[in-house]
PDB file of N, CA and C in Angstrom:
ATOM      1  N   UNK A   1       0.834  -1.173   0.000  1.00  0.00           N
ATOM      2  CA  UNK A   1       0.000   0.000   0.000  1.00  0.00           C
ATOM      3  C   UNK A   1       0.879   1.236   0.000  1.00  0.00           C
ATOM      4  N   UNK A   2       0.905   2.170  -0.801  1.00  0.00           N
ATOM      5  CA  UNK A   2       1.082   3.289  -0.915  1.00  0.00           C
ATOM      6  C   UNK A   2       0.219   4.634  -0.595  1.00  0.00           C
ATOM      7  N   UNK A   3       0.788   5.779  -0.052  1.00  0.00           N
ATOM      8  CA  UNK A   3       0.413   6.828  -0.344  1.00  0.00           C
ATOM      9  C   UNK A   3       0.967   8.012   0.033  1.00  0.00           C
ATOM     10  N   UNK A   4       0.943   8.917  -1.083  1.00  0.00           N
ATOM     11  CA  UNK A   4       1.702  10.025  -0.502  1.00  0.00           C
ATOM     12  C   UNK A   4       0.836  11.365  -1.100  1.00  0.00           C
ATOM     13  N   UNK A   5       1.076  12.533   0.179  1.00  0.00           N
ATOM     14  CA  UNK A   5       0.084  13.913  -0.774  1.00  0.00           C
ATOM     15  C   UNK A   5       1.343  14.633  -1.273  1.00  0.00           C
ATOM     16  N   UNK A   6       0.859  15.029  -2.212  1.00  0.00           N
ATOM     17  CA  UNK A   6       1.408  15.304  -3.290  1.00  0.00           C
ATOM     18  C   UNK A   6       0.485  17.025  -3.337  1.00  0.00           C
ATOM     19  N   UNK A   7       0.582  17.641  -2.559  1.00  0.00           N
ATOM     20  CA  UNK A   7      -0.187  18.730  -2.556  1.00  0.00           C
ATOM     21  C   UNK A   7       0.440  20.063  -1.225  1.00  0.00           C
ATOM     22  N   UNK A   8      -0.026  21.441  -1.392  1.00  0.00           N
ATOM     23  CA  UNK A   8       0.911  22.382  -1.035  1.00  0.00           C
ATOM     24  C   UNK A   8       1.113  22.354   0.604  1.00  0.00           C
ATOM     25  N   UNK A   9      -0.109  22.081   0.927  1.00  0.00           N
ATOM     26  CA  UNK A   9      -0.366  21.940   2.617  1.00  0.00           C
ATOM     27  C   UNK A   9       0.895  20.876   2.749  1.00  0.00           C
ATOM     28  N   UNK A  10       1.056  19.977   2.513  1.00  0.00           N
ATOM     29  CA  UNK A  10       1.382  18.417   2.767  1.00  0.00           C
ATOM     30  C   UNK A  10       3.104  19.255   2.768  1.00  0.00           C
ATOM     31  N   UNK A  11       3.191  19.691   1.629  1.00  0.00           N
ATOM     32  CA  UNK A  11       4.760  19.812   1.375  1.00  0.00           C
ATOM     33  C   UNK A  11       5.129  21.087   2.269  1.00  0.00           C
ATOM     34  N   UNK A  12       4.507  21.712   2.325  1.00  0.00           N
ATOM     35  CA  UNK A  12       5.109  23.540   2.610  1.00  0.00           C
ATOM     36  C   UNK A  12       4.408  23.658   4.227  1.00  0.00           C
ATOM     37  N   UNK A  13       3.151  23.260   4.372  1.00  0.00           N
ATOM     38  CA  UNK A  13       2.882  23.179   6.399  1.00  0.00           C
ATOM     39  C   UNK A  13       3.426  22.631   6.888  1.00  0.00           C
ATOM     40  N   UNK A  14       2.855  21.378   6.442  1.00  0.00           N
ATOM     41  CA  UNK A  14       2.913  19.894   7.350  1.00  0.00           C
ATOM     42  C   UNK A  14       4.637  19.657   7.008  1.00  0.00           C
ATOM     43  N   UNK A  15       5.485  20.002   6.024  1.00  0.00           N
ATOM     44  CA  UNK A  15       6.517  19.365   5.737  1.00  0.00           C
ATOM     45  C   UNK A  15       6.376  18.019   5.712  1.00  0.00           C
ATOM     46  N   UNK A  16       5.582  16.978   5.465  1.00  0.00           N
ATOM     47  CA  UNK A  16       5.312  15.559   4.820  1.00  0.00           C
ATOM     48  C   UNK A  16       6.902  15.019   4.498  1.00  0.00           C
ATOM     49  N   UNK A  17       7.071  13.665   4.456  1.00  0.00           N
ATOM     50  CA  UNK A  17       8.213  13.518   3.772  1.00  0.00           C
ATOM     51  C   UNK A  17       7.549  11.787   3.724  1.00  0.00           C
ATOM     52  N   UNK A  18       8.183  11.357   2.431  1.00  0.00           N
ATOM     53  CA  UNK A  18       8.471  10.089   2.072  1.00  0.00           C
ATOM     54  C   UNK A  18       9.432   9.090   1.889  1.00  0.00           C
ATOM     55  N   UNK A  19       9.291   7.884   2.582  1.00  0.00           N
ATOM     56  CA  UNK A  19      10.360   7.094   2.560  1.00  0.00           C
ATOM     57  C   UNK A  19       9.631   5.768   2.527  1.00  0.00           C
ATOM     58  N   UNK A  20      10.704   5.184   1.429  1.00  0.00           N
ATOM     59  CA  UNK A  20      10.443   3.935   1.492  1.00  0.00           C
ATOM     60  C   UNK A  20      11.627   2.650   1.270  1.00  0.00           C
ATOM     61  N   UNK A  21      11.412   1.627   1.884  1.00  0.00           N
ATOM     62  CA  UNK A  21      12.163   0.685   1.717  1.00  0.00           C
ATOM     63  C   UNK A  21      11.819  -0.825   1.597  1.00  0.00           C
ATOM     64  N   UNK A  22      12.558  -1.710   1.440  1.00  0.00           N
ATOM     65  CA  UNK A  22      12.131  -3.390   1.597  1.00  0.00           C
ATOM     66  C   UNK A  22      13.271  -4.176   2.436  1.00  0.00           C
ATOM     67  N   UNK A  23      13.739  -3.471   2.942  1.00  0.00           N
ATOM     68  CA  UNK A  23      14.810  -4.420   4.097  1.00  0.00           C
ATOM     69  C   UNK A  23      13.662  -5.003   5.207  1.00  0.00           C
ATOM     70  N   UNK A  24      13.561  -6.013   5.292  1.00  0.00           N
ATOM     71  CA  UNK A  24      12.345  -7.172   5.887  1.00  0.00           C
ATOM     72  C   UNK A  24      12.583  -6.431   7.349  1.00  0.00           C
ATOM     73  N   UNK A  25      13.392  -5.976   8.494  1.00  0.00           N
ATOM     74  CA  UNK A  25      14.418  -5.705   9.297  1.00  0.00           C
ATOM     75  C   UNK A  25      13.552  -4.441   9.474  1.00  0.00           C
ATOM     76  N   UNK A  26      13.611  -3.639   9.269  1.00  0.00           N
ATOM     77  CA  UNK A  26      13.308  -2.034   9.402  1.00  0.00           C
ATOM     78  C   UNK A  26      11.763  -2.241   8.810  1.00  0.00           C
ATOM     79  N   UNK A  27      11.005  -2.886   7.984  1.00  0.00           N
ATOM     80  CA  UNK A  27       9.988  -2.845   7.561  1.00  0.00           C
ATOM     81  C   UNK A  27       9.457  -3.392   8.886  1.00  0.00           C
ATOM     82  N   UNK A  28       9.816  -4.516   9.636  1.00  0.00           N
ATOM     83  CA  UNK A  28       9.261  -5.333  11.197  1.00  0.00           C
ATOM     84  C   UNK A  28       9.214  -3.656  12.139  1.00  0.00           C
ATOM     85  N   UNK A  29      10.418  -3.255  12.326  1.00  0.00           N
ATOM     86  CA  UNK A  29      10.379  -2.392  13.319  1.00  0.00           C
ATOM     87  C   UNK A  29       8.956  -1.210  13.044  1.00  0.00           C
ATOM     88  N   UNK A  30       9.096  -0.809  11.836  1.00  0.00           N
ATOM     89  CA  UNK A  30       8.412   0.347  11.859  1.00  0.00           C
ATOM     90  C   UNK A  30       6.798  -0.381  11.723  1.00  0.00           C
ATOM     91  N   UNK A  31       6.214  -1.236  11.601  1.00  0.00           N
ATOM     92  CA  UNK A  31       5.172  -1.884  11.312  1.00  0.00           C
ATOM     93  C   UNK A  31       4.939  -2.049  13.077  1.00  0.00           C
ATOM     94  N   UNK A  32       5.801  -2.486  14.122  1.00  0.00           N
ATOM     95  CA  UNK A  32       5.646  -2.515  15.412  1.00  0.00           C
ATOM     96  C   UNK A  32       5.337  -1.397  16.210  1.00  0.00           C
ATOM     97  N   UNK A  33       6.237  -0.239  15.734  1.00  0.00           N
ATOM     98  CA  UNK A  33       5.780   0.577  16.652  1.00  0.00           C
ATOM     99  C   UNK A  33       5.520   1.569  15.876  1.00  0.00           C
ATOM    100  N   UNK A  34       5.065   1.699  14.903  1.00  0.00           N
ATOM    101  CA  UNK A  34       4.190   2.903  14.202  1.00  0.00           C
ATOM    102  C   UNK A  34       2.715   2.845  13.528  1.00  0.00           C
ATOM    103  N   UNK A  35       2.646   1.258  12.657  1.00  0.00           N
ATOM    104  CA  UNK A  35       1.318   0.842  12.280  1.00  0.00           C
ATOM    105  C   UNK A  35       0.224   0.427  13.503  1.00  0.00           C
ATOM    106  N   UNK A  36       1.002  -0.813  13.971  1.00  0.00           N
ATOM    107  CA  UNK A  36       0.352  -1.539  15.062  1.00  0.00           C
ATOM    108  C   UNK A  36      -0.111  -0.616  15.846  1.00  0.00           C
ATOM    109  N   UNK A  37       0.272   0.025  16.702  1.00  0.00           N
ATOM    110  CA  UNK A  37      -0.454   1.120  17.605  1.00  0.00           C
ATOM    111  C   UNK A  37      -1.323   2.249  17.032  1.00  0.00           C
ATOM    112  N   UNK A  38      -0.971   2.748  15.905  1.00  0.00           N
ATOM    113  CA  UNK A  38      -1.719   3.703  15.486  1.00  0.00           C
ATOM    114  C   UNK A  38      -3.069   2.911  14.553  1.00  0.00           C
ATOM    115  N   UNK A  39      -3.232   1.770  14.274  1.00  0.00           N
ATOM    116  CA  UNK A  39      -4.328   1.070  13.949  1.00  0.00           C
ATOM    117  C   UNK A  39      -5.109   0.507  14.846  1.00  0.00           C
ATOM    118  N   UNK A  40      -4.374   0.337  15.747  1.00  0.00           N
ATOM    119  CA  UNK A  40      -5.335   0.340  17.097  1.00  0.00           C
ATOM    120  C   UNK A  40      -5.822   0.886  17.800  1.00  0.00           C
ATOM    121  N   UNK A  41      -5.771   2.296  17.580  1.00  0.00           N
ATOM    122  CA  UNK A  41      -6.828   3.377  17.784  1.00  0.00           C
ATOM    123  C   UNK A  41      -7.274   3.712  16.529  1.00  0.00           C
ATOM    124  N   UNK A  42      -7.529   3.454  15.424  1.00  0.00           N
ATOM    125  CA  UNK A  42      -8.406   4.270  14.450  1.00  0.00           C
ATOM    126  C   UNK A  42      -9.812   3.495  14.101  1.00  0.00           C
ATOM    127  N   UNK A  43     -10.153   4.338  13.604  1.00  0.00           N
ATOM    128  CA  UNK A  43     -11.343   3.720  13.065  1.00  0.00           C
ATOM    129  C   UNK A  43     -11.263   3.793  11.759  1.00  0.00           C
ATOM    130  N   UNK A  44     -12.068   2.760  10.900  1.00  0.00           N
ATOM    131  CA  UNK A  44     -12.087   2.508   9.444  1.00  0.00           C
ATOM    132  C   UNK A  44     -13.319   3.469   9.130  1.00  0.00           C
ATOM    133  N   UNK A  45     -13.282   4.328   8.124  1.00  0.00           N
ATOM    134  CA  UNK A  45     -14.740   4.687   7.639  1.00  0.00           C
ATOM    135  C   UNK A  45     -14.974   3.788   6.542  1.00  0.00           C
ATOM    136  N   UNK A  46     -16.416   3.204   6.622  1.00  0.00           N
ATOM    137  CA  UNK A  46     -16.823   2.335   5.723  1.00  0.00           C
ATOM    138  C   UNK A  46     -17.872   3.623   4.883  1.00  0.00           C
ATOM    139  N   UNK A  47     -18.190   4.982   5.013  1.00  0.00           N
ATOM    140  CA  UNK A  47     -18.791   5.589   4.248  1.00  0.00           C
ATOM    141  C   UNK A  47     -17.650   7.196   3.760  1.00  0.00           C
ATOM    142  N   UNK A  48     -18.371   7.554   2.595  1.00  0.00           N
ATOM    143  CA  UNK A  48     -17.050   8.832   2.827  1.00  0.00           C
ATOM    144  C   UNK A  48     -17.797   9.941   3.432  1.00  0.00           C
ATOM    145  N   UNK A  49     -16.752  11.044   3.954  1.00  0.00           N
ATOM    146  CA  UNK A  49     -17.250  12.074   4.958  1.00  0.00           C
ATOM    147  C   UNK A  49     -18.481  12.906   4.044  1.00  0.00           C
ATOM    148  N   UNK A  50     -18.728  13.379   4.647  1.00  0.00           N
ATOM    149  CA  UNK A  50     -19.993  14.130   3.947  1.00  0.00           C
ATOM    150  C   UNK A  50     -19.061  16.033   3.435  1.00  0.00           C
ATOM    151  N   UNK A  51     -19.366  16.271   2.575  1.00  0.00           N
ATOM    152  CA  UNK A  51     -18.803  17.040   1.407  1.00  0.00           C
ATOM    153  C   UNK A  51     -19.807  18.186   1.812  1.00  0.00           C
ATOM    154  N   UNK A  52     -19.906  18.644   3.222  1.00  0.00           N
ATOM    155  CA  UNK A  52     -20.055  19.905   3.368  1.00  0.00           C
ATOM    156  C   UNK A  52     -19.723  21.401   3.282  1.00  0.00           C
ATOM    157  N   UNK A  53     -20.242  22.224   3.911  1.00  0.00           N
ATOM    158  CA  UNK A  53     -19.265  23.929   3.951  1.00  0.00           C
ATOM    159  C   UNK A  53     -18.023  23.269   4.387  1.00  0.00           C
ATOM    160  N   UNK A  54     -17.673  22.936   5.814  1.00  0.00           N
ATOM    161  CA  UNK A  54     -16.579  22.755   6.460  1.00  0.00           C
ATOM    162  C   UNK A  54     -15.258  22.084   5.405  1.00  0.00           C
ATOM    163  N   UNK A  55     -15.831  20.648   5.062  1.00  0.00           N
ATOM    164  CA  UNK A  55     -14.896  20.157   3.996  1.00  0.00           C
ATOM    165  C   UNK A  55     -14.650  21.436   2.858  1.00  0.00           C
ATOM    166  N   UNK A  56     -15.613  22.152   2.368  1.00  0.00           N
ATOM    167  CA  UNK A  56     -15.236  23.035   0.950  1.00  0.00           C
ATOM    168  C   UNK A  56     -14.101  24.307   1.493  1.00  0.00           C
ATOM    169  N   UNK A  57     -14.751  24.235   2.497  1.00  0.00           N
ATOM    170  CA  UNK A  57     -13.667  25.705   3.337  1.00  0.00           C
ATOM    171  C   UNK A  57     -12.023  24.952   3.136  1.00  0.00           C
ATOM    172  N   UNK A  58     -12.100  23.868   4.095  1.00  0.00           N
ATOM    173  CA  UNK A  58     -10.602  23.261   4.472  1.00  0.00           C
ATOM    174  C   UNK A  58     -10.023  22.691   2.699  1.00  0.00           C
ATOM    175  N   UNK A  59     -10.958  22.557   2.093  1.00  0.00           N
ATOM    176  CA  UNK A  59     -10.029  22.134   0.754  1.00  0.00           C
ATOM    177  C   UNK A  59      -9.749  23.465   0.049  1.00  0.00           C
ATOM    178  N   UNK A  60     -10.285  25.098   0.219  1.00  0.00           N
ATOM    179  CA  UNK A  60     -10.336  25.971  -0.419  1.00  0.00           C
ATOM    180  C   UNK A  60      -8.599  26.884   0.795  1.00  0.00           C
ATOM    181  N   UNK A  61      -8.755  26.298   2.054  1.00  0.00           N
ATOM    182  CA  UNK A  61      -7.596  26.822   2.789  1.00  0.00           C
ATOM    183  C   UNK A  61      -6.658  25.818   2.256  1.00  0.00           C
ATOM    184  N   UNK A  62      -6.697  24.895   1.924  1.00  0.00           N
ATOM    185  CA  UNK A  62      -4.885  24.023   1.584  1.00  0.00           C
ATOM    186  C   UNK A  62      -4.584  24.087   0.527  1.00  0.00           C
ATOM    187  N   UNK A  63      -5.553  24.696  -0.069  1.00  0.00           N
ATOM    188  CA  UNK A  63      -5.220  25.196  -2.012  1.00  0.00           C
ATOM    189  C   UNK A  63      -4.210  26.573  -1.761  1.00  0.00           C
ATOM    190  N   UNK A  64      -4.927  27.042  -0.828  1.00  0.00           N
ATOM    191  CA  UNK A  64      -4.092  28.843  -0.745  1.00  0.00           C
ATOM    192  C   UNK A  64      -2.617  28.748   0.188  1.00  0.00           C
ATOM    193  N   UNK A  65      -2.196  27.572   0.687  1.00  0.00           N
ATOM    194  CA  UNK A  65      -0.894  27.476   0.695  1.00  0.00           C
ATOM    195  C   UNK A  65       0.206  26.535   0.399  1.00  0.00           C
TER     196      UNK A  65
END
């Protein structure tokens, strides 16, 4: 599974960064203490969010930086 944003918020706020690798070794570690715990608090949405003002605002603020 992949994903990366590719968009201005992501690169220029958030500073986002991507990395990837296949050393079996470092793929265990980071799957232990970064997936595993953080999937065990989330929740799956089985519907998509509803495409209100709020959503049109926040996609019209991460366009403007």
């Amino acid at each position: 599974m992949e994903s990366a944003s590719l968009d201005q918020l992501s690169l220029r706020v958030n500073e986002e960064l991507n990395l990837a690798t296949s050393h079996r070794a470092t793929v265990a570690v980071w799957e232990a203490r970064l997936f595993v715990p953080d999937f065990a608090v989330s929740t799956e949405l089985t519907t998509p969010l509803p495409k209100d003002l709020s959503y049109r605002l926040a996609v019209f603020l991460a366009d403007q930086f």
